[in-house]
C-alpha atoms as a PDB file:
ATOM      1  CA  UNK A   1      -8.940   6.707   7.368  1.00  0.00           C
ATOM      2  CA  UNK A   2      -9.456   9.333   4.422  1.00  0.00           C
ATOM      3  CA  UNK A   3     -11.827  10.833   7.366  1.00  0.00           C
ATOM      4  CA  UNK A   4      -9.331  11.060   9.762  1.00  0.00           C
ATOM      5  CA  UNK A   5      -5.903  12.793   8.176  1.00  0.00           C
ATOM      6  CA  UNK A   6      -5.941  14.175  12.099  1.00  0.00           C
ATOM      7  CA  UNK A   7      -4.921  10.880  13.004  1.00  0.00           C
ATOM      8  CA  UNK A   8      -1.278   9.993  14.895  1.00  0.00           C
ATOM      9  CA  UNK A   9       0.135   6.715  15.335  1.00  0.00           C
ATOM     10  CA  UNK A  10       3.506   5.745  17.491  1.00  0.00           C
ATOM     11  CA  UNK A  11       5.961   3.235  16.665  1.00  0.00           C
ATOM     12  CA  UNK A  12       5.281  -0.079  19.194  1.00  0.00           C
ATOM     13  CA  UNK A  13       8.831  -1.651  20.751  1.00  0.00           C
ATOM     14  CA  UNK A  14       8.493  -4.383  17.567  1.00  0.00           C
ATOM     15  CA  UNK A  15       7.883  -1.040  15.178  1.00  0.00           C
ATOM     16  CA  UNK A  16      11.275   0.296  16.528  1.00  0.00           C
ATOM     17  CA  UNK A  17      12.993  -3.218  16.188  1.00  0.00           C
ATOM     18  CA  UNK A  18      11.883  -3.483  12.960  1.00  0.00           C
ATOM     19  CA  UNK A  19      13.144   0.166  11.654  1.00  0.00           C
ATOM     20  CA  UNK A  20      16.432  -0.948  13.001  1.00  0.00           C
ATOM     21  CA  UNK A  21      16.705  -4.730  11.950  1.00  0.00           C
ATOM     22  CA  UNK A  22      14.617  -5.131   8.834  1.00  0.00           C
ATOM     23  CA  UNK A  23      13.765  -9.014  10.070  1.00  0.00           C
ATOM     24  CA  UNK A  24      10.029  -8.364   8.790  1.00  0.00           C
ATOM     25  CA  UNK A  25      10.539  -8.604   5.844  1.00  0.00           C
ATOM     26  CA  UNK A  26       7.712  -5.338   5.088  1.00  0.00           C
ATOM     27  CA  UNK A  27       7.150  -4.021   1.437  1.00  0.00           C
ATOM     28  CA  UNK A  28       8.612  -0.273   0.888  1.00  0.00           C
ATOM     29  CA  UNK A  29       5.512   1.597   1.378  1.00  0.00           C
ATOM     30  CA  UNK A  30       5.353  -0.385   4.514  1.00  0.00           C
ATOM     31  CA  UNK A  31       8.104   0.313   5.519  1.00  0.00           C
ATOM     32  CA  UNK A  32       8.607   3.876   4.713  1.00  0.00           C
ATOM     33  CA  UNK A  33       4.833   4.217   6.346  1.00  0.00           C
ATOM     34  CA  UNK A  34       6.185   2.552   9.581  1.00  0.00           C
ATOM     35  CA  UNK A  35       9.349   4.836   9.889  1.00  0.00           C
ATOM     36  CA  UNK A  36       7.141   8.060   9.440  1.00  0.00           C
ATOM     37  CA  UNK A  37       4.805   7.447  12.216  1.00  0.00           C
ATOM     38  CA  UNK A  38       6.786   9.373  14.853  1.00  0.00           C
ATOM     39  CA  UNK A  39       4.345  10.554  17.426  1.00  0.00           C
ATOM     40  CA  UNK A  40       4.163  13.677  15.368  1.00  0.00           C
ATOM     41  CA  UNK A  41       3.079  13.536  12.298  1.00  0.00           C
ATOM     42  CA  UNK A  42      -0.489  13.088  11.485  1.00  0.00           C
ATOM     43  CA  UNK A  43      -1.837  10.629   8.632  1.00  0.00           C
ATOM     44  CA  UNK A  44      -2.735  14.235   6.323  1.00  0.00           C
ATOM     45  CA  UNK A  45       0.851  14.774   6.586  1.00  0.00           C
ATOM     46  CA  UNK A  46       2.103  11.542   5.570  1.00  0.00           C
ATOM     47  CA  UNK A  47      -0.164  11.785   3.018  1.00  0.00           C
ATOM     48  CA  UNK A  48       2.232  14.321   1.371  1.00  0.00           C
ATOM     49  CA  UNK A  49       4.913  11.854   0.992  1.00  0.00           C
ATOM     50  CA  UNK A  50       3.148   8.527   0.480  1.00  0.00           C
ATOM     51  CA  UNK A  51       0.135   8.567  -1.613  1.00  0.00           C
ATOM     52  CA  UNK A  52      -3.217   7.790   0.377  1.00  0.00           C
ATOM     53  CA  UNK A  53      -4.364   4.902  -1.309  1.00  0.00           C
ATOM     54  CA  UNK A  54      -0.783   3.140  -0.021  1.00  0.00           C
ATOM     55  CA  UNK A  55      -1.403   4.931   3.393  1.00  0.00           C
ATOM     56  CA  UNK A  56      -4.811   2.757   3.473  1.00  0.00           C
ATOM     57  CA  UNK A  57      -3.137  -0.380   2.610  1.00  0.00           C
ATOM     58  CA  UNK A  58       0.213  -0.221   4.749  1.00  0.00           C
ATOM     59  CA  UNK A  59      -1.589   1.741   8.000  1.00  0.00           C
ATOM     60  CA  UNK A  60      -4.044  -0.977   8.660  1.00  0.00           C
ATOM     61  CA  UNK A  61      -1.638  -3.491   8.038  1.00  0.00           C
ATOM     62  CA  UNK A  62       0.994  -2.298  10.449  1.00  0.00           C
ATOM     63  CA  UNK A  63      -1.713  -2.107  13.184  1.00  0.00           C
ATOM     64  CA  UNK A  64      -2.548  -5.278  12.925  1.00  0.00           C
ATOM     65  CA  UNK A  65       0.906  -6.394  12.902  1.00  0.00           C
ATOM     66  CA  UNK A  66       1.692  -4.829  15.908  1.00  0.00           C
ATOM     67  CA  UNK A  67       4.107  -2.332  14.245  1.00  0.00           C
ATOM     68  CA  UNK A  68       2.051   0.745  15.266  1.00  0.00           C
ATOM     69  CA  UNK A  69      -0.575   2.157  17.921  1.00  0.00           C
ATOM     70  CA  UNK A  70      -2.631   5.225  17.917  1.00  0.00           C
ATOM     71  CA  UNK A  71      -1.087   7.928  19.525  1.00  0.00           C
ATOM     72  CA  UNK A  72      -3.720   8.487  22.568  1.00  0.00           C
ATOM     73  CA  UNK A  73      -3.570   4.330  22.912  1.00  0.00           C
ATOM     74  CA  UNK A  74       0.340   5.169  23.485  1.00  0.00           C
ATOM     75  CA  UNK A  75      -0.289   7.392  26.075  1.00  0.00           C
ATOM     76  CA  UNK A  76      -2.775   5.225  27.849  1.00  0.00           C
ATOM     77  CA  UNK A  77      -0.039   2.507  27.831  1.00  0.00           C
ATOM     78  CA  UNK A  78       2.413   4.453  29.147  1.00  0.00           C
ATOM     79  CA  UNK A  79       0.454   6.756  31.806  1.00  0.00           C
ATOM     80  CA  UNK A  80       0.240   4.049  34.282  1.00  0.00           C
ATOM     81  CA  UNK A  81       4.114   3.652  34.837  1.00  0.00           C
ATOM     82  CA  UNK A  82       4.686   7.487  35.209  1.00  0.00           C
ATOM     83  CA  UNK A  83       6.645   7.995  38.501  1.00  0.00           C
ATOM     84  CA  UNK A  84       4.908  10.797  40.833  1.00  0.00           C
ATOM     85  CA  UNK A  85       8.357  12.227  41.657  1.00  0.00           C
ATOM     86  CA  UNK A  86      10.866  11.552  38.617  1.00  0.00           C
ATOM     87  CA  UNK A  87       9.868  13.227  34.908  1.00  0.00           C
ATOM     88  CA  UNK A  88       9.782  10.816  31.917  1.00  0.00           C
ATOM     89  CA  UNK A  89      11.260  11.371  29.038  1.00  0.00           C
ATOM     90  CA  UNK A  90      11.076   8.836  26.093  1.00  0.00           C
ATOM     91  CA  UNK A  91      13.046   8.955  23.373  1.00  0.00           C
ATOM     92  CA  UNK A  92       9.875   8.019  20.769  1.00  0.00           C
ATOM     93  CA  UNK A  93       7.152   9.828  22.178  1.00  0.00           C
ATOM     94  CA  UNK A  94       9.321  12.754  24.823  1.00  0.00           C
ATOM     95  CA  UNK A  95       6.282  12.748  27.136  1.00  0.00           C
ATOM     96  CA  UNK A  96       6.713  14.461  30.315  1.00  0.00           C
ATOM     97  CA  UNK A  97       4.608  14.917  33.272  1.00  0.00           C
ATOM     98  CA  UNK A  98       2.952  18.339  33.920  1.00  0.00           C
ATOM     99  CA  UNK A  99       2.738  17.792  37.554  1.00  0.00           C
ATOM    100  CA  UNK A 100       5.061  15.649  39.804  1.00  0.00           C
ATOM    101  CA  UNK A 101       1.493  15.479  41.913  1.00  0.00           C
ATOM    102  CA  UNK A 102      -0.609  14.198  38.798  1.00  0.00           C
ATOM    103  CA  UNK A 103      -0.523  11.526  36.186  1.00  0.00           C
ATOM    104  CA  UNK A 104      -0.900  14.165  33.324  1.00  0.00           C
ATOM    105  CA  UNK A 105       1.005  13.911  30.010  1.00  0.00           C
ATOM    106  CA  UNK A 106       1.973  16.017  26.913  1.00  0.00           C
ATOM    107  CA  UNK A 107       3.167  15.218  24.063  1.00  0.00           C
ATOM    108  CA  UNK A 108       5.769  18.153  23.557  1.00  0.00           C
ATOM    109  CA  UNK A 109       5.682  18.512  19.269  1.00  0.00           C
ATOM    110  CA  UNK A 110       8.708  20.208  18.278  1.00  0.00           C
ATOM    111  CA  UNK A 111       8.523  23.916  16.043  1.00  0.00           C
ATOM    112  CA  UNK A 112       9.883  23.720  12.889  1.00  0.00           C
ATOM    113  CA  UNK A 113      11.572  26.515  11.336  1.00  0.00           C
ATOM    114  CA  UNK A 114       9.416  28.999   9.096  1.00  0.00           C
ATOM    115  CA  UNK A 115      12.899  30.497   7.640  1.00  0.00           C
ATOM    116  CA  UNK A 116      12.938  30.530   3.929  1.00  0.00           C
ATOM    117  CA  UNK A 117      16.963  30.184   4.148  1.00  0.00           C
ATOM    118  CA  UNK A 118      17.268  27.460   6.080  1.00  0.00           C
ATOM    119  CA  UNK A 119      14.342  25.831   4.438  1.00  0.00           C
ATOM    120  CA  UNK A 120      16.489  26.524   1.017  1.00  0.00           C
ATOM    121  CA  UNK A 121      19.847  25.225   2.657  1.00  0.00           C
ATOM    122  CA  UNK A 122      18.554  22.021   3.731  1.00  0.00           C
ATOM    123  CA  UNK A 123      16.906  21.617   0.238  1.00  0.00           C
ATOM    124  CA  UNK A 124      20.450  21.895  -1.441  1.00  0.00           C
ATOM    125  CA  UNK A 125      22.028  19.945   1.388  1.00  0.00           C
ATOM    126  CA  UNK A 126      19.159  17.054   0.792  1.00  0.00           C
ATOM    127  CA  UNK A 127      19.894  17.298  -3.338  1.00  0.00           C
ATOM    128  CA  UNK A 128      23.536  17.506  -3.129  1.00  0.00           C
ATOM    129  CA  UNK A 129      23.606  14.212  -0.927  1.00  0.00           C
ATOM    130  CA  UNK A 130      20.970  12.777  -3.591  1.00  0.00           C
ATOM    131  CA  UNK A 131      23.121  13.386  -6.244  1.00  0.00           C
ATOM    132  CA  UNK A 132      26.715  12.446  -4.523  1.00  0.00           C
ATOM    133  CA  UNK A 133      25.013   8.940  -2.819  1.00  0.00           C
ATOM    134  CA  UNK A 134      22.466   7.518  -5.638  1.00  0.00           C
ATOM    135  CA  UNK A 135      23.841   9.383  -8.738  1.00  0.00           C
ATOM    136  CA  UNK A 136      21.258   9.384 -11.261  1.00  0.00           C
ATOM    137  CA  UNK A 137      19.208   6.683  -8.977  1.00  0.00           C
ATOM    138  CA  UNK A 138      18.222  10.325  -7.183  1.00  0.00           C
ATOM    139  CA  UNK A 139      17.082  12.172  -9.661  1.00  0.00           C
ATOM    140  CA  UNK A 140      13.364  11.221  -8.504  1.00  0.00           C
ATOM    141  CA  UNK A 141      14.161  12.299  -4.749  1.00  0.00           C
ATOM    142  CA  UNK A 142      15.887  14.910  -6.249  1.00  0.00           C
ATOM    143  CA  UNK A 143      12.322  16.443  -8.137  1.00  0.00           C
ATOM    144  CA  UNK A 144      10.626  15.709  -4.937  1.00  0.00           C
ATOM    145  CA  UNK A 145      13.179  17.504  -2.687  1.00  0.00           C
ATOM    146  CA  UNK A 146      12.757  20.217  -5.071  1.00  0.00           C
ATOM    147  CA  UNK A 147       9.240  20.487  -5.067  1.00  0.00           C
ATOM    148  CA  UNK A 148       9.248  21.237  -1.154  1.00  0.00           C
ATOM    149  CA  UNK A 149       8.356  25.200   0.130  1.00  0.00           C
ATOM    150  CA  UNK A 150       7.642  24.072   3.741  1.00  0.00           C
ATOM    151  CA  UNK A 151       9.625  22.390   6.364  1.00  0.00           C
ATOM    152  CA  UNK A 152       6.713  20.155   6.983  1.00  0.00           C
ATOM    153  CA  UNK A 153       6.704  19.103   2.977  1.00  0.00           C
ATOM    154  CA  UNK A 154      10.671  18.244   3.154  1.00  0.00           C
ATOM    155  CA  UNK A 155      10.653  15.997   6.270  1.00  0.00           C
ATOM    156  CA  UNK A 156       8.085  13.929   4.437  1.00  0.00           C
ATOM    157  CA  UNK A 157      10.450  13.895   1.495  1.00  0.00           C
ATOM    158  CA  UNK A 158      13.123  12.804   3.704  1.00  0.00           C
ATOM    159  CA  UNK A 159      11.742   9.781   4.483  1.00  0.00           C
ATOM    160  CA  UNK A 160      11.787   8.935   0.818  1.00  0.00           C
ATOM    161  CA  UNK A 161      15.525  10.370   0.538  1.00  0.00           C
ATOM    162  CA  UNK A 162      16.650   8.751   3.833  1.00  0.00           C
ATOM    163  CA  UNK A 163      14.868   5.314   2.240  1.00  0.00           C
ATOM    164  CA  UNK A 164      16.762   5.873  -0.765  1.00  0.00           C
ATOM    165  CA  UNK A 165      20.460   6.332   0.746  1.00  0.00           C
ATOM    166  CA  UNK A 166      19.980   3.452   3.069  1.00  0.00           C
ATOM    167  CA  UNK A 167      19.421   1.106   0.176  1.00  0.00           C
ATOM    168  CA  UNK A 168      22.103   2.204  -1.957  1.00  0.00           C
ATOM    169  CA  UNK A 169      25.801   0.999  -1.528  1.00  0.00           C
ATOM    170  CA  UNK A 170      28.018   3.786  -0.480  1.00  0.00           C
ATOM    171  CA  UNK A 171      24.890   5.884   1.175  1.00  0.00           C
ATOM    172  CA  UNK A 172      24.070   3.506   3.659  1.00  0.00           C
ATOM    173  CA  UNK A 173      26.933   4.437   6.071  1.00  0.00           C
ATOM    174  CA  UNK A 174      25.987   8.078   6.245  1.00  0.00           C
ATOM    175  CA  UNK A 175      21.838   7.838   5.793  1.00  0.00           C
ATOM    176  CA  UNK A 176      21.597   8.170   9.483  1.00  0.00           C
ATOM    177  CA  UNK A 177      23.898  10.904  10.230  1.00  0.00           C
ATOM    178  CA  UNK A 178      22.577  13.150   7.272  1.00  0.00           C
ATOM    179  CA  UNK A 179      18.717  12.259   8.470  1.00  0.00           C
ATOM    180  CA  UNK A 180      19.954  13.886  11.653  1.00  0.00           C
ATOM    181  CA  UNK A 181      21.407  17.021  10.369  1.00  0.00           C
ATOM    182  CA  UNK A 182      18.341  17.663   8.444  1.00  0.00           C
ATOM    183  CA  UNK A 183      16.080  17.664  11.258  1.00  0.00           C
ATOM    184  CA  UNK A 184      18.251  19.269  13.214  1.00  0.00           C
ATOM    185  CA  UNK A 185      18.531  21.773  10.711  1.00  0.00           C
ATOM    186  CA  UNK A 186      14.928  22.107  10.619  1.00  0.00           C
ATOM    187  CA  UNK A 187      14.363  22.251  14.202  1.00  0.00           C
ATOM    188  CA  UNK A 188      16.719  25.278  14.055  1.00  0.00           C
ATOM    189  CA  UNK A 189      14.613  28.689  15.288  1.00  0.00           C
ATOM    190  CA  UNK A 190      16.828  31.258  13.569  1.00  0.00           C
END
């Protein structure tokens, strides 16, 4: 796996289930693995925001728990049931077909910004959420968050921050709505 940071896995239908309902019972790094492998990102990515030797551990694991598939065994999975005259579009994957007369897929990857002020504003956002929902419980995502220069850099510490506001008490009934802001934010092309 250290070979292969080009590597992308996708969430299976139990890999979803689990993100949502926690009845696995997985460790943290497990967990926070599982939720980061998005169709997107590759494993040299993650690798920014959960330290390889973990990656190693929890990737393998998940695999072989049916949590996760490669991203190319994903598509092979789901080529078959393309429909020759209706596009797809999945919410985990978005693939769509390139022709309604052949069973060719994309993965479309979405373009995060480049912007240094939106890449700041999310930052502050991210910090000032830290500091309102875990108090000084966030001063660790808080450094992290901080340490980001890249778009790329702060959605992998917003798995971390997203982790740490649904566990806490009174930032569990917002984690969702922020985590969607902030990508949203960083999807943003201005």
């Amino acid at each position: 796996m250290i070979d292969s940071p080009h590597l992308v896995y996708c969430k299976t239908a139990k890999g979803r289930d689990e993100v949502n309902n926690r009845q696995h019972s997985l460790h943290h790094r497990q967990r926070s693995t599982l939720i980061l492998m998005d169709c997107a990102k590759n494993l040299g990515l993650i690798a920014t925001a959960i330290p390889m030797p973990e990656l190693q551990k929890a990737v393998p694991f998940l695999m072989q728990s049916g949590f996760i598939v490669l991203a190319q065994d994903q598509l092979l999975q789901v080529q078959p049931k393309i429909s020759k005259t209706q596009p797809i579009i999945t919410h985990d994957v978005n693939l769509v077909p390139v022709s309604n007369k052949a069973n060719i897929v994309t993965i479309q990857t979405v373009e995060l910004t480049g912007n240094p002020e939106i890449i700041a504003a999310v930052k502050q956002r991210m910090s000032t959420t830290a500091n309102t929902y875990l108090g000084l419980m966030g001063a660790q995502v808080i450094s992290r968050i901080q340490r980001c220069h890249t778009a790329e850099q702060i959605l992998g510490a917003a798995a971390h921050w997203h982790m740490a506001l649904r566990e806490s008490k009174i930032g569990t009934a917002v984690a969702m709505e922020l985590l969607a802001e902030v990508k949203t934010m960083l999807q943003s092309r201005h």
